[in-house]
N, C-alpha and C. Protein backbone atom coordinates (compact mmCIF):
# COMPACT_ATOMS: atom_id res chain seq x y z
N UNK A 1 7.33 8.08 -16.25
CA UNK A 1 7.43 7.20 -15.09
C UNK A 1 8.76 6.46 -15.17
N UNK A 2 9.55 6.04 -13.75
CA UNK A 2 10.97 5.51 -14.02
C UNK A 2 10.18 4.14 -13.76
N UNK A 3 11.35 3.23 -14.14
CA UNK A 3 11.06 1.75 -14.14
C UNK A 3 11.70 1.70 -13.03
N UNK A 4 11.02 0.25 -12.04
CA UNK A 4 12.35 -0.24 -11.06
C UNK A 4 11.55 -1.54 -10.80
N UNK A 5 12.38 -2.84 -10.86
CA UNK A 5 11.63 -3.92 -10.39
C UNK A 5 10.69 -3.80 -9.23
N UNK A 6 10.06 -5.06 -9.10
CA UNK A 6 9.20 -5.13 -7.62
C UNK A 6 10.89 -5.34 -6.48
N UNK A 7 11.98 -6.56 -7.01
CA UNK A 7 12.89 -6.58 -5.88
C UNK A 7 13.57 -5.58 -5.39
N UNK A 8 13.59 -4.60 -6.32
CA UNK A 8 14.57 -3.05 -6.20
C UNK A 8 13.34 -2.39 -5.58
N UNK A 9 11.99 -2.31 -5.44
CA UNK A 9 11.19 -1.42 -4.91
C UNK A 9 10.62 -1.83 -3.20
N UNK A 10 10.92 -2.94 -2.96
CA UNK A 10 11.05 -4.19 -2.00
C UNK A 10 11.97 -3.72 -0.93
N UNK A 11 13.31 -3.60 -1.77
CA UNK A 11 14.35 -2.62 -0.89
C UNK A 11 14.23 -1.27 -0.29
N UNK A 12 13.89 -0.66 -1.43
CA UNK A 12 13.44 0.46 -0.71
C UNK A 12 12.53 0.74 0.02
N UNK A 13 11.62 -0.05 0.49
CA UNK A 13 10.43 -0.22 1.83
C UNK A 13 11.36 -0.73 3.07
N UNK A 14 12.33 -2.40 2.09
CA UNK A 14 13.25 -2.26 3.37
C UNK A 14 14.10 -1.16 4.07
N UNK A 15 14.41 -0.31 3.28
CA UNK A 15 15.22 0.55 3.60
C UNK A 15 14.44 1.34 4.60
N UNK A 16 13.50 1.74 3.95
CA UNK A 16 12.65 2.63 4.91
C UNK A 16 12.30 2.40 6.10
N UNK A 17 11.92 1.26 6.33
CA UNK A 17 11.96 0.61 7.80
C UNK A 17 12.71 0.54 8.53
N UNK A 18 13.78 0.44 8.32
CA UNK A 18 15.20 0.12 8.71
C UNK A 18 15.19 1.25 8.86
N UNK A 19 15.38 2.58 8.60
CA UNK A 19 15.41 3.94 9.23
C UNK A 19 14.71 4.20 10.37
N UNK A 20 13.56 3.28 10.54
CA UNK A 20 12.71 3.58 11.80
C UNK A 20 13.55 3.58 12.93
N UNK A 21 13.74 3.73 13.56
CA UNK A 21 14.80 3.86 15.33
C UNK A 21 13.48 2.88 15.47
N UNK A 22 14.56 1.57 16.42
CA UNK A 22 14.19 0.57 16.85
C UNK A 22 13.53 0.73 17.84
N UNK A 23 13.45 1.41 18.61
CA UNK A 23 12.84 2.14 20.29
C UNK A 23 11.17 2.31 19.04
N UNK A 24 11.39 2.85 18.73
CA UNK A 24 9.90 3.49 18.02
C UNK A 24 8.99 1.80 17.25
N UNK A 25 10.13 1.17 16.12
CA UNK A 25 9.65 0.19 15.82
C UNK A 25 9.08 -1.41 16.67
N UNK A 26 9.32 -1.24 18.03
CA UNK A 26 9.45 -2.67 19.04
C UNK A 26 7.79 -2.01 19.53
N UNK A 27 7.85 -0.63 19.13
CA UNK A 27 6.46 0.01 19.64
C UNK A 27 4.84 -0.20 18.97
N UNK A 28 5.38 -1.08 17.42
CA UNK A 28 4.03 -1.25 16.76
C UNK A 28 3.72 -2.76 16.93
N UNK A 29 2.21 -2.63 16.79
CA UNK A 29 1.65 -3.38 17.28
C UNK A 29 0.17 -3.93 16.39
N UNK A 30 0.70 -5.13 15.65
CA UNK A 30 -0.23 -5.65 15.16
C UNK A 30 -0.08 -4.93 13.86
N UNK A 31 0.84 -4.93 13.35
CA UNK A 31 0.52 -4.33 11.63
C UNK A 31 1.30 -5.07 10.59
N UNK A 32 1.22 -5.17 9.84
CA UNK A 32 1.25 -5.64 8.30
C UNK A 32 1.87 -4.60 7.47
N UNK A 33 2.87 -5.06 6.93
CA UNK A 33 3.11 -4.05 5.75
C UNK A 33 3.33 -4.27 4.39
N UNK A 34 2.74 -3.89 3.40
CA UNK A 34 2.05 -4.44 2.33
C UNK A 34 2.40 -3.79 0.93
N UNK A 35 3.04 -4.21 -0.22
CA UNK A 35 3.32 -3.29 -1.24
C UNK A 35 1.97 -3.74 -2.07
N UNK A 36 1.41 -3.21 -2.39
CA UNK A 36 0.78 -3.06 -4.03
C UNK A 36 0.83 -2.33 -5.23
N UNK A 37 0.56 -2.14 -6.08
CA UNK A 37 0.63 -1.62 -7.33
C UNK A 37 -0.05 -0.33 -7.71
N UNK A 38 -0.91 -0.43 -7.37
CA UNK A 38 -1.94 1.05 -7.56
C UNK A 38 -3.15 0.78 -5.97
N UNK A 39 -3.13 2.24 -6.00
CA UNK A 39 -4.79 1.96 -4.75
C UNK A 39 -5.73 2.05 -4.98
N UNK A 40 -6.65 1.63 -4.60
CA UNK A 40 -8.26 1.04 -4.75
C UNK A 40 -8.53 2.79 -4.63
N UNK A 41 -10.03 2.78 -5.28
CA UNK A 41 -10.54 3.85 -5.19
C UNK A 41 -10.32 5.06 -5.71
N UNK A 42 -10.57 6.50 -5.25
CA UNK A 42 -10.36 7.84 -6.26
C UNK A 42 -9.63 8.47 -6.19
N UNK A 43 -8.25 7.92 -5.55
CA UNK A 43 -7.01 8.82 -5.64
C UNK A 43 -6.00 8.01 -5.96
N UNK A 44 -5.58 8.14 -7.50
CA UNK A 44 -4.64 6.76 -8.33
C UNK A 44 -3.08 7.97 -7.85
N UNK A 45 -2.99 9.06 -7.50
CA UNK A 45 -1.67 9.62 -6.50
C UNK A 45 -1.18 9.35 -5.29
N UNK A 46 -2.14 7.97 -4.66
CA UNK A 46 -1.52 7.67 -3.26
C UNK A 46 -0.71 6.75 -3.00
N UNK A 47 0.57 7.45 -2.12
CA UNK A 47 1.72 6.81 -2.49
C UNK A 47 1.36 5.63 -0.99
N UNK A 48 1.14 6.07 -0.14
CA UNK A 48 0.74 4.98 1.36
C UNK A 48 -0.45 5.38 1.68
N UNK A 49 -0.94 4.42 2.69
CA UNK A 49 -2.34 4.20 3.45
C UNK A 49 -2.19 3.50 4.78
N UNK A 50 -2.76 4.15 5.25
CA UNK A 50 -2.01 3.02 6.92
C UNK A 50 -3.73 3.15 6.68
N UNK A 51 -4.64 1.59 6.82
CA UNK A 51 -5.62 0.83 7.24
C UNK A 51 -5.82 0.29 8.41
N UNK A 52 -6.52 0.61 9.72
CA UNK A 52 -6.26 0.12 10.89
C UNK A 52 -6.85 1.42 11.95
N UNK A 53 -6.97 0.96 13.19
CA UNK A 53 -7.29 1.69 14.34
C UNK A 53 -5.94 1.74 14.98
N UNK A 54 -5.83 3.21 15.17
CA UNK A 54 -4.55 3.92 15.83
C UNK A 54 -4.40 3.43 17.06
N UNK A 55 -3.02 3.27 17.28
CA UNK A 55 -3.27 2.81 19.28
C UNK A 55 -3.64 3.91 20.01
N UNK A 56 -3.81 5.30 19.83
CA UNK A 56 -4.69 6.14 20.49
C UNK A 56 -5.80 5.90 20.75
N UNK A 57 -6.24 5.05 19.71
CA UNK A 57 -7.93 4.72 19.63
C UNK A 57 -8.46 3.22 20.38
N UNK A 58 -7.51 2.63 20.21
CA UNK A 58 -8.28 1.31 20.82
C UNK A 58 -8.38 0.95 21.53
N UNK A 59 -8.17 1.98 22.78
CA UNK A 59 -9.25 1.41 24.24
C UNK A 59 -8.20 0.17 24.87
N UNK A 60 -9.19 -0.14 25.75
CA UNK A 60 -8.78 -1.21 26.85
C UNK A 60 -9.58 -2.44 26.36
N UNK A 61 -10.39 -2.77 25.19
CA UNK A 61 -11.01 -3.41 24.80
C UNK A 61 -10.98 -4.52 23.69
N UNK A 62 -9.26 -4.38 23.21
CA UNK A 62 -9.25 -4.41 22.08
C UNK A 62 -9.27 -3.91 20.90
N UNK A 63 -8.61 -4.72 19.58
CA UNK A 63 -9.46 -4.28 18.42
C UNK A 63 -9.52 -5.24 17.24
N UNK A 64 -9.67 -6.26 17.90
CA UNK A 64 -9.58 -7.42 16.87
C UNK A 64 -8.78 -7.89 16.25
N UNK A 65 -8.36 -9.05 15.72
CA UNK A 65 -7.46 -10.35 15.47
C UNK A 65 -6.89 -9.88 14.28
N UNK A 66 -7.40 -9.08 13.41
CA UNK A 66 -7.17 -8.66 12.08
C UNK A 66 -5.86 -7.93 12.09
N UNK A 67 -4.26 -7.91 11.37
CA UNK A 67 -3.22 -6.88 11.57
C UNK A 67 -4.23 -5.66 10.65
N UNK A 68 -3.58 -4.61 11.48
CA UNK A 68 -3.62 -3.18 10.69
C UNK A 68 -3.07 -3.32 9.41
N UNK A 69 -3.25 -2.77 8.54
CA UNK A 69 -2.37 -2.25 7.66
C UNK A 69 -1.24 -1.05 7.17
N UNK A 70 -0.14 -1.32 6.81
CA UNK A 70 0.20 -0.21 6.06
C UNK A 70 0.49 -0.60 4.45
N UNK A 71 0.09 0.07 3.62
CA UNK A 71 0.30 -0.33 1.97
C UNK A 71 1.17 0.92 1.66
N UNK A 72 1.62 0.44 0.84
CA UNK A 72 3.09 1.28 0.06
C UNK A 72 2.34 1.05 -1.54
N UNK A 73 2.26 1.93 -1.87
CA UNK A 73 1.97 1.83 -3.71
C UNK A 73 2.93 2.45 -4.65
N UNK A 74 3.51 1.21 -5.27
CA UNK A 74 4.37 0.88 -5.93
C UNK A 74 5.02 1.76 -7.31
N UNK A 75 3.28 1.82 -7.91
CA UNK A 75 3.51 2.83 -9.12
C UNK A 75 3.21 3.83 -8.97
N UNK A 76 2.25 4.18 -8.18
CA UNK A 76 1.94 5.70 -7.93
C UNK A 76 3.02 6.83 -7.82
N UNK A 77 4.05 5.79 -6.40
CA UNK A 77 5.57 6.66 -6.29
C UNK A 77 6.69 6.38 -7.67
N UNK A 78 6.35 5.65 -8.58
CA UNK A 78 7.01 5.73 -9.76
C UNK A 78 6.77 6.83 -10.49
N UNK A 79 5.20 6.94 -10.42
CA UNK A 79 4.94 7.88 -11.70
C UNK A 79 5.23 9.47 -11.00
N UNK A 80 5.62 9.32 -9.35
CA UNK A 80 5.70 10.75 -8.74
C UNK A 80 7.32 10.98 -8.93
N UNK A 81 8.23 10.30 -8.75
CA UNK A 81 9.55 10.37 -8.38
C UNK A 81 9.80 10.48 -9.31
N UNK A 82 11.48 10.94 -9.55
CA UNK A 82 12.41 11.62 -10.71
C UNK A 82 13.28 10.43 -10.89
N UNK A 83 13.97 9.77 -10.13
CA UNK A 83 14.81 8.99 -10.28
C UNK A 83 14.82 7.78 -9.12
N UNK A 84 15.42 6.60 -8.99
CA UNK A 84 15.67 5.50 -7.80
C UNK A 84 15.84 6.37 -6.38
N UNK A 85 17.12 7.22 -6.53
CA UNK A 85 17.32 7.80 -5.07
C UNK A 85 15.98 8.42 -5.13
N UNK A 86 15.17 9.37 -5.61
CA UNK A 86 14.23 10.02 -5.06
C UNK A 86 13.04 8.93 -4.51
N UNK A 87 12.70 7.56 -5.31
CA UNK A 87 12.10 6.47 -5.29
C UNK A 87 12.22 6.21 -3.28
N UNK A 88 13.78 5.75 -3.46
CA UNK A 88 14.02 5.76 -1.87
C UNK A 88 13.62 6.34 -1.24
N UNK A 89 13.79 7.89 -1.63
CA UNK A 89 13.47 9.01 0.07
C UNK A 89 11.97 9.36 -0.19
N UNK A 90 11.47 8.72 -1.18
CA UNK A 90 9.86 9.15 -0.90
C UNK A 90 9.24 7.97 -0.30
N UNK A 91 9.80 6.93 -0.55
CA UNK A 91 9.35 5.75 0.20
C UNK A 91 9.92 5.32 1.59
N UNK A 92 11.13 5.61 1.87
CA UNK A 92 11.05 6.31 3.46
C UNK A 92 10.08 7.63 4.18
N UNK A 93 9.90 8.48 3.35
CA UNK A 93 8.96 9.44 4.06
C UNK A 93 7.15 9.12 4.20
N UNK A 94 7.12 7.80 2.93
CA UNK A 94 5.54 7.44 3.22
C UNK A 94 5.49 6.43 4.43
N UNK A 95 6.77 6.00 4.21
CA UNK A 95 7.07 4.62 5.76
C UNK A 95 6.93 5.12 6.75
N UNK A 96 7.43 6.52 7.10
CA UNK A 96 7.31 7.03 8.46
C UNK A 96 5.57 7.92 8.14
N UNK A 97 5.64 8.59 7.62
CA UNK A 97 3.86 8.88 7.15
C UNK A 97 2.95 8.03 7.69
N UNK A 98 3.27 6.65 7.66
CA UNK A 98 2.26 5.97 7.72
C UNK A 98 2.34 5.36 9.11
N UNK A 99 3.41 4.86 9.58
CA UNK A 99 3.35 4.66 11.34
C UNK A 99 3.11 5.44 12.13
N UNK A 100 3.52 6.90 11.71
CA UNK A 100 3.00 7.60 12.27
C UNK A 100 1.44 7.93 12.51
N UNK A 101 0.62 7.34 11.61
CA UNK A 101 -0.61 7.05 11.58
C UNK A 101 -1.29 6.19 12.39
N UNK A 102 -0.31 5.15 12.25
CA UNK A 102 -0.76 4.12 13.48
C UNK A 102 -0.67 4.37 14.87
N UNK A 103 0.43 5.15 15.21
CA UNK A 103 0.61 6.40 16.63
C UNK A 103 -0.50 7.45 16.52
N UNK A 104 -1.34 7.44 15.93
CA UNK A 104 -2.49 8.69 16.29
C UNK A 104 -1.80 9.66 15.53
N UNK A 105 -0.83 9.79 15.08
CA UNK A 105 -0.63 11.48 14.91
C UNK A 105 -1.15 11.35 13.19
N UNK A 106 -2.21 12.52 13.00
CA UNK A 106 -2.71 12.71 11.74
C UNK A 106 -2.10 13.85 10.69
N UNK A 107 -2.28 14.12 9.69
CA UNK A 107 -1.77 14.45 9.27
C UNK A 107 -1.91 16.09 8.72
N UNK A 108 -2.75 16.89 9.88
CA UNK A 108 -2.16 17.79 10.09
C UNK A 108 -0.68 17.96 11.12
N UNK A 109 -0.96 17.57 11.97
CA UNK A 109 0.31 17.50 12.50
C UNK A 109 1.70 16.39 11.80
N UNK A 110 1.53 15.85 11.00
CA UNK A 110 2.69 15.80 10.41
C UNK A 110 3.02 16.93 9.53
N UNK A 111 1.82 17.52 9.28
CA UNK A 111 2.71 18.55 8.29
C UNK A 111 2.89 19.84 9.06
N UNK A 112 2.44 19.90 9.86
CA UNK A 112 3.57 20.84 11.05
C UNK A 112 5.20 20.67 11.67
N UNK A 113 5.28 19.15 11.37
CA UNK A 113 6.26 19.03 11.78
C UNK A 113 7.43 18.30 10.63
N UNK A 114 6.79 18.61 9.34
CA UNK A 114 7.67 18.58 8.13
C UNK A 114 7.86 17.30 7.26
N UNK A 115 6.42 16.54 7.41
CA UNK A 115 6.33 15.23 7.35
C UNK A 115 5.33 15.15 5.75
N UNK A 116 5.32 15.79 4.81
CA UNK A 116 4.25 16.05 4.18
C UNK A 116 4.63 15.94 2.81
């Protein structure tokens, strides 16, 4: 596993965001984005999780006061990546992975379209 602080791993989420095209980012709505350390539950390899109802899904009704989530896990992409730059471009590709989640698109179709 490579080492990298939380402030050096911080950046690279910023970074990742910051790749979003602003047209796309002015487009989310109601989310949170969240680093932690490892993820809850039976897959200690997940590098993101977008938590939340897709805006495909939520109707004319709402969906409550609560932000969505997206989580970024911190060590998981340590113990996956080779080096910092790879650190970066895997944590830009879970950044877009995961909004894209929040847009409805799942993840068969991201991996049709090279997102995987």
């Amino acid at each position: 596993m490579i080492t990298m602080s939380d402030e050096e791993f911080e950046k690279a989420v910023e970074d990742g965001l910051d790749a979003v095209p602003d047209e796309l980012f002015d487009l989310i709505d109601n989310v949170v984005i969240l680093i932690e350390d490892e993820p809850e539950g039976d897959d200690p390899d997940l590098l993101g999780l977008y938590d939340g109802i897709a805006l495909t899904e939520r109707g004319n009704t709402g969906y409550g006061e609560l932000p969505d989530r997206i989580l970024i896990y911190k060590n998981p992409t340590l113990r996956y990546c080779e080096d910092a730059e790879h650190v970066r471009e895997e944590v830009a590709v879970t950044v877009v992975h995961e909004i894209a989640h929040h847009f409805g698109i799942d993840d068969d179709r991201l991996h049709e379209l090279g997102w995987d």
